[in-house]
Structures are given as structure tokens and as C-alpha cells.
C-alpha atoms as a PDB file:
ATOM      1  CA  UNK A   1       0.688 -28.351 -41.398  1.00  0.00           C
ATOM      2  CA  UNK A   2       0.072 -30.316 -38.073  1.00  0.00           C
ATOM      3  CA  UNK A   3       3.362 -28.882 -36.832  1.00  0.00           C
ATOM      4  CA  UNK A   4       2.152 -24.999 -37.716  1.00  0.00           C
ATOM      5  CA  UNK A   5      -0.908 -25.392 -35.313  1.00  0.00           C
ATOM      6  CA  UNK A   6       0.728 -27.124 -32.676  1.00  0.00           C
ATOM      7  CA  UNK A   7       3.180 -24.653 -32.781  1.00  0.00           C
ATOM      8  CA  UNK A   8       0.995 -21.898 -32.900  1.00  0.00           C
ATOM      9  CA  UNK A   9      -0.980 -23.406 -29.868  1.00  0.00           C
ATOM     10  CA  UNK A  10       2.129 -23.855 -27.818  1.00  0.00           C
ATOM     11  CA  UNK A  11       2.973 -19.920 -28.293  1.00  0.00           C
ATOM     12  CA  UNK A  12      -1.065 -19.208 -27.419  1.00  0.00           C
ATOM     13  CA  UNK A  13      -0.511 -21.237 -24.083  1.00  0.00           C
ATOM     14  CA  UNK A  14       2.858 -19.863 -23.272  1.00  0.00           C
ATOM     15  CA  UNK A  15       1.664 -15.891 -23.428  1.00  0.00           C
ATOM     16  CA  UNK A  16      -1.018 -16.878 -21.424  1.00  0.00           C
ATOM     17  CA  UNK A  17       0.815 -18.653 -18.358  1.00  0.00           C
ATOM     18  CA  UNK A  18       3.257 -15.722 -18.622  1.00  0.00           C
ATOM     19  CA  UNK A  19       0.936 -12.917 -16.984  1.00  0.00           C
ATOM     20  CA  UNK A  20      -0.143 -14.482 -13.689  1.00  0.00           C
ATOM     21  CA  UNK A  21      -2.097 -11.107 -12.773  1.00  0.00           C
ATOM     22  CA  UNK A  22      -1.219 -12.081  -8.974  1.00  0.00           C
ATOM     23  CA  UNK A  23      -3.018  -9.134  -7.005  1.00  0.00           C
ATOM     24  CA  UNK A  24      -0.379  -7.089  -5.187  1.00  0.00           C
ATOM     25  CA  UNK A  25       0.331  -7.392  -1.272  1.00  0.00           C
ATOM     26  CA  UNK A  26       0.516  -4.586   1.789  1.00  0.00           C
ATOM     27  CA  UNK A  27       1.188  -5.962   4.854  1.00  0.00           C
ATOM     28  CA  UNK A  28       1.717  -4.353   8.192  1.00  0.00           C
ATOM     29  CA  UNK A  29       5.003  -4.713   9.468  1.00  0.00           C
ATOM     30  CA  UNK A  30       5.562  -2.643  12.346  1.00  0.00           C
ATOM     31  CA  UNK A  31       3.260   0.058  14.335  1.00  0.00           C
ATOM     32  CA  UNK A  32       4.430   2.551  16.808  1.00  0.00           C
ATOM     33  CA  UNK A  33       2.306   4.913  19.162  1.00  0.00           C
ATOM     34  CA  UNK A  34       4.522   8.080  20.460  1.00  0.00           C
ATOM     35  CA  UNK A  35       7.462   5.935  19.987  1.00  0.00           C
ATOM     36  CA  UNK A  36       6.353   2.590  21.515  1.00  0.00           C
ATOM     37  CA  UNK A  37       6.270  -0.567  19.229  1.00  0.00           C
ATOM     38  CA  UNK A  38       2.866  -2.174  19.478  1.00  0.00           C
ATOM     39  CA  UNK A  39       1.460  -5.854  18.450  1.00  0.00           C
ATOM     40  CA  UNK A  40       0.649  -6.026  14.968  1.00  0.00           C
ATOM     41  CA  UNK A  41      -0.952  -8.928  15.340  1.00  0.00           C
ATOM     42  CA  UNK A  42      -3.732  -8.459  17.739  1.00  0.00           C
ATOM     43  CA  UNK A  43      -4.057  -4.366  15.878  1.00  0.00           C
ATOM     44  CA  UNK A  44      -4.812  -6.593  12.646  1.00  0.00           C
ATOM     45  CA  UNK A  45      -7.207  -9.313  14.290  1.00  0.00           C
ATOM     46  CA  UNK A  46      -9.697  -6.651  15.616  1.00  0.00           C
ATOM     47  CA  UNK A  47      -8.742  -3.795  12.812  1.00  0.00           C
ATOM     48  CA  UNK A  48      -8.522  -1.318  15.808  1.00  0.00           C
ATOM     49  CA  UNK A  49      -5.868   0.694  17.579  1.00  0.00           C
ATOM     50  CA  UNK A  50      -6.336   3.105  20.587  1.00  0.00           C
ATOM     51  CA  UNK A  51      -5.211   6.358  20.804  1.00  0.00           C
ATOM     52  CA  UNK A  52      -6.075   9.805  22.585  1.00  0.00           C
ATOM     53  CA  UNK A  53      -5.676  12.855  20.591  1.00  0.00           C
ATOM     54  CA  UNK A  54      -2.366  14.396  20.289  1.00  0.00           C
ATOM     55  CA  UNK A  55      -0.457  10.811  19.678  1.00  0.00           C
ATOM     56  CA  UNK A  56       2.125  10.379  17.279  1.00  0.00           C
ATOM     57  CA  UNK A  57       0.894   7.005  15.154  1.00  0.00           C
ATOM     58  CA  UNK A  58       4.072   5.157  12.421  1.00  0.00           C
ATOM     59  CA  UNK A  59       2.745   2.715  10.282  1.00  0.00           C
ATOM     60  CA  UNK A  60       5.686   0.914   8.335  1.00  0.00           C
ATOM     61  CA  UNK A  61       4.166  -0.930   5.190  1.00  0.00           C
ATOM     62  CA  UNK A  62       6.188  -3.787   3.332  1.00  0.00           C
ATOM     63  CA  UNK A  63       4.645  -3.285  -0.088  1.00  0.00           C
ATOM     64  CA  UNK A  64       4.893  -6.285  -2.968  1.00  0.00           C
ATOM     65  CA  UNK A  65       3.806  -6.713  -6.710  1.00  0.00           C
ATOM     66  CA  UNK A  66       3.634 -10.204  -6.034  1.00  0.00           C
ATOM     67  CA  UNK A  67       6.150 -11.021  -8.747  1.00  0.00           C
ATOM     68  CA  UNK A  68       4.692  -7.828 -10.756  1.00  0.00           C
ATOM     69  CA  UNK A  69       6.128  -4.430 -10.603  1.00  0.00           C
ATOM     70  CA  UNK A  70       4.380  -1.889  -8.517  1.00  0.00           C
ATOM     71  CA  UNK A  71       2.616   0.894 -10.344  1.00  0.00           C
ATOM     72  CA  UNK A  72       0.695   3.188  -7.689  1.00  0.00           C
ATOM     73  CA  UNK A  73       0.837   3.178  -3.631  1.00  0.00           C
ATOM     74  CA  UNK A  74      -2.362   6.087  -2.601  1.00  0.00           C
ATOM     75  CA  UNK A  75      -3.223   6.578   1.123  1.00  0.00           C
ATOM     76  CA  UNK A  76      -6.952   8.072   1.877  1.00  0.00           C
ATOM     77  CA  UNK A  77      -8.207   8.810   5.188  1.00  0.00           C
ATOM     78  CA  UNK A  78     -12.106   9.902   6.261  1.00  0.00           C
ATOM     79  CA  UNK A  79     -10.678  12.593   8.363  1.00  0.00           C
ATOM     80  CA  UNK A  80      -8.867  16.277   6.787  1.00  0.00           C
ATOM     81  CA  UNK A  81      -7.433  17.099   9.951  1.00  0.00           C
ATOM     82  CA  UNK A  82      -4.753  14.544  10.365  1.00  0.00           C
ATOM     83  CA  UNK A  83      -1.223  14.982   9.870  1.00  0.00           C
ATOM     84  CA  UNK A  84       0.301  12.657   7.996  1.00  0.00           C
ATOM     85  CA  UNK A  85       2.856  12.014   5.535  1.00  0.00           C
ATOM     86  CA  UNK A  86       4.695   9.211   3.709  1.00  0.00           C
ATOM     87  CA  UNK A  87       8.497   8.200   4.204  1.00  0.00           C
ATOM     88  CA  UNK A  88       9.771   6.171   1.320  1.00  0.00           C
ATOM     89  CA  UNK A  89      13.058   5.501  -0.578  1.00  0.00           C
ATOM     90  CA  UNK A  90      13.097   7.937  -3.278  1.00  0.00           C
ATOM     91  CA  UNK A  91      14.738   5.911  -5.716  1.00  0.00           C
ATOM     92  CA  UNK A  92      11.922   3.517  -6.019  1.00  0.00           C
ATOM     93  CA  UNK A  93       9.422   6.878  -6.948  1.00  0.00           C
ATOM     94  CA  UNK A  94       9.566   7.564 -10.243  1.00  0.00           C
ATOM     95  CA  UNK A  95       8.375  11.859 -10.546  1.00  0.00           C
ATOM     96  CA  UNK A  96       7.970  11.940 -14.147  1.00  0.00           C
ATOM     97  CA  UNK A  97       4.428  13.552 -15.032  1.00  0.00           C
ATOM     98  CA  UNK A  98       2.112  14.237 -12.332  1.00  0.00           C
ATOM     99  CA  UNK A  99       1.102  10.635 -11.210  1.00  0.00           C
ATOM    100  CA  UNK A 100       3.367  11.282  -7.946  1.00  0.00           C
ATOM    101  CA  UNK A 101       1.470  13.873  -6.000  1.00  0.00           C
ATOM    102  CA  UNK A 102       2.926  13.820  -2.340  1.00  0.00           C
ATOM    103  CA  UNK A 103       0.106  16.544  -1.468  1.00  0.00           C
ATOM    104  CA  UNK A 104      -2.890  13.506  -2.775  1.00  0.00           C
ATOM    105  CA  UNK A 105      -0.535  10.958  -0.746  1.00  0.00           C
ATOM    106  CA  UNK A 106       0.120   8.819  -3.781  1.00  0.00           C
ATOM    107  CA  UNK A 107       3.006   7.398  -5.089  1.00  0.00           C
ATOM    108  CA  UNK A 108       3.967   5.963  -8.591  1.00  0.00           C
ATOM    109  CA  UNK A 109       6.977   3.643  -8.319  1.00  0.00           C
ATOM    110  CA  UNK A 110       9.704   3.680 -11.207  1.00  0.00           C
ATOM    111  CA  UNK A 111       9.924   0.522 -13.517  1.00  0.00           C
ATOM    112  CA  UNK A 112      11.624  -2.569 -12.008  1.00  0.00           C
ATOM    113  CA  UNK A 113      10.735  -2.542  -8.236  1.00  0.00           C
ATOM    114  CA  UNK A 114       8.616  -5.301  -7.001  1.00  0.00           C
ATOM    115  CA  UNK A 115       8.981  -4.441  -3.622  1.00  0.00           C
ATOM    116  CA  UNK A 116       9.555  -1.680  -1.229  1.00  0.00           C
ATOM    117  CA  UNK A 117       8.633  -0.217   2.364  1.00  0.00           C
ATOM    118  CA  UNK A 118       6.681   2.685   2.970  1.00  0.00           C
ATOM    119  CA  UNK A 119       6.085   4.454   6.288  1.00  0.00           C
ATOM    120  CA  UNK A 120       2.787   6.478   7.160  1.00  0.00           C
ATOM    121  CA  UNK A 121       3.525   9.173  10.101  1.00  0.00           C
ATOM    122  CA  UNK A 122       0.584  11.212  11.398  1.00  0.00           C
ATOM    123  CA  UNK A 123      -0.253  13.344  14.401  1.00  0.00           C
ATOM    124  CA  UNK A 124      -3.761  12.925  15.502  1.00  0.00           C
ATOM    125  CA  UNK A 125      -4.807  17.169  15.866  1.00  0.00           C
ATOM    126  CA  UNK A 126      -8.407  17.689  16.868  1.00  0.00           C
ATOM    127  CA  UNK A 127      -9.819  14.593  16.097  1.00  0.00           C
ATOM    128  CA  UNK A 128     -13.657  13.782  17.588  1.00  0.00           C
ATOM    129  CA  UNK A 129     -14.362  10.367  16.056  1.00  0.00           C
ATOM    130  CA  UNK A 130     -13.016   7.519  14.684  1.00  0.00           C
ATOM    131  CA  UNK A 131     -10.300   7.430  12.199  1.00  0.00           C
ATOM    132  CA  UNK A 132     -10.514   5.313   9.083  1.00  0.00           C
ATOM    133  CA  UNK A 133      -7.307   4.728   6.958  1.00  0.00           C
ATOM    134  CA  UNK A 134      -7.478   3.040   3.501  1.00  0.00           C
ATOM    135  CA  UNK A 135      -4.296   2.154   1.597  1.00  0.00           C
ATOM    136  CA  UNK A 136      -4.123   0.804  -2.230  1.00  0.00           C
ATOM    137  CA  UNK A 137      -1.467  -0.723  -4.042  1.00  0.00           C
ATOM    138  CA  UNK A 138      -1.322  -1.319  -7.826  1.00  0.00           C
ATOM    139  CA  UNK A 139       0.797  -3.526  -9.845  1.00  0.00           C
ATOM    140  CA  UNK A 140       1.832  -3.700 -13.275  1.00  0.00           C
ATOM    141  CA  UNK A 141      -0.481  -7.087 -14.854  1.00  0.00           C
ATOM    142  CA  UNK A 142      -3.036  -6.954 -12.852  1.00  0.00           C
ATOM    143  CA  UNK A 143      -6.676  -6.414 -12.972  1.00  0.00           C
ATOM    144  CA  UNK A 144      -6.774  -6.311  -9.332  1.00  0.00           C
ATOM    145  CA  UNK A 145      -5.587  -3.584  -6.484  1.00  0.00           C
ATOM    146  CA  UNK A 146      -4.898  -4.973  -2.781  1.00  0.00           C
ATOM    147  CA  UNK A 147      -6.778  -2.424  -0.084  1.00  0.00           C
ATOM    148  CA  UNK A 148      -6.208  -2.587   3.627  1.00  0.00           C
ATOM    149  CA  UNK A 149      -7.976  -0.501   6.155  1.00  0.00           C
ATOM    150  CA  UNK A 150      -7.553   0.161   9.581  1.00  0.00           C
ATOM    151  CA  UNK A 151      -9.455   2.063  12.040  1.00  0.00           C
ATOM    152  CA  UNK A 152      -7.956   4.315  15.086  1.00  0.00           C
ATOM    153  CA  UNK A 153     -10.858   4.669  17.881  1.00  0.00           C
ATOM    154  CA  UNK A 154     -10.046   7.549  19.671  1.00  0.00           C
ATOM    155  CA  UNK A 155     -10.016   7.490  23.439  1.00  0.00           C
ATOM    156  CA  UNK A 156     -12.499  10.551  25.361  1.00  0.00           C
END
């Protein structure tokens, strides 16, 4: 009987080491205004990039589940009259239902990728004030999404 429960407590402690729930990752890898590369690293220590209107901004985004399959990728911005769209791989998208919406900017990956790279173009049209973009990324096991934001100040 002895052997039942420590049997029984060994399964109890293995299902619950198995789902780590390890909150997914987005990190900047690259940034380009009007075709020249800039340094991610000081853009990401003061969260600001210039830019005057008109300029052509690529964001390319390493995206991981951390171990965990990625469910959803959605980019928001405060601002309607940006142009922007996403370039991604489009056998990592999975198109089945209507969780995909390339209109919304979001993106639900097909079953098995961990990771992938996504890359945010936009044109900055008649823009006054400061631009905020917000990116989330969802994985598969856990109760957590990762967010990064990052702000364009606009020259005058």
C-alpha cells in the first residue's frame, strides 16, 4: 500500500515539473531607418528612436516560447495613421479559423514552432506626436504574455 502512494506522489510531482509556464520572449534584433541599420542597444536603453515624418522604420523581432510553443504574436500602435505591416514565414502561421487577422496585425502560429522572426515595416504618414508601439507574444503553458513597447519621438 506504501508503494501505491509513493507511486502516486511521484506521478503528482512529475506532471507538475513538466509545465514550466516559462513566459515567452521578443527581443529586438535588428532596426533600420530608410534603410540604415541603427544600434539596438542604446534604441532599447532609452525606449526611444528618432525619426521625421515620411521615414521608412523595419523592426525585425526574434520571437521565442521559451521552450513552449507560440500561440499568438498581436502588434497595437496609439496612432491609425501609420503604415505598417508584418513580414513573417508563412509556414509558421497557421490560418485555420479567424485567429490570424493580418488586417488586426495578429498572428496565430501553427503547432510545433517555438521560435520564429517577425518583421514590422511602417511608413510614418502624417504623424504629429509621438508614436507608441506595443507587441505581445503568447505561448502555449503559460499564464503569462511577454509585452515590449517602444516609442518613436518624432522630429519638428
Amino acid at each position: 500500500m506504501r508503494n501505491i502512494f509513493y507511486l502516486v506522489g511521484c506521478l503528482f510531482f512529475l506532471s507538475a515539473c513538466t509545465s514550466t509556464g516559462e513566459v515567452p520572449l521578443i527581443t529586438i534584433s535588428s532596426i533600420s531607418i530608410n534603410g540604415e541599420i541603427k544600434d539596438v542597444y542604446s534604441i532599447i536603453k532609452y525606449n526611444s528612436i528618432e525619426l521625421n515624418e515620411g521615414d521608412q522604420l523595419e523592426l525585425t523581432l526574434l520571437l521565442s516560447g521559451n521552450g513552449e510553443d507560440l500561440q499568438t504574436f498581436t502588434m497595437m500602435s496609439d496612432k491609425e495613421s501609420i503604415d505598417k505591416h508584418l513580414k513573417f514565414d508563412d509556414s509558421v502561421i497557421s490560418m485555420e479559423g479567424n485567429l490570424t487577422d493580418l488586417l488586426k496585425d495578429r498572428l496565430r502560429f501553427s503547432d510545433g514552432i517555438k521560435h520564429t522572426e517577425v518583421k514590422v515595416i511602417s511608413s510614418l504618414l502624417d504623424v504629429d506626436d509621438d508614436v507608441i508601439f506595443a507587441f505581445y507574444l503568447s505561448s502555449n503553458n503559460s499564464k503569462e504574455s511577454a509585452r515590449e513597447v517602444i516609442t518613436l519621438k518624432i522630429d519638428d
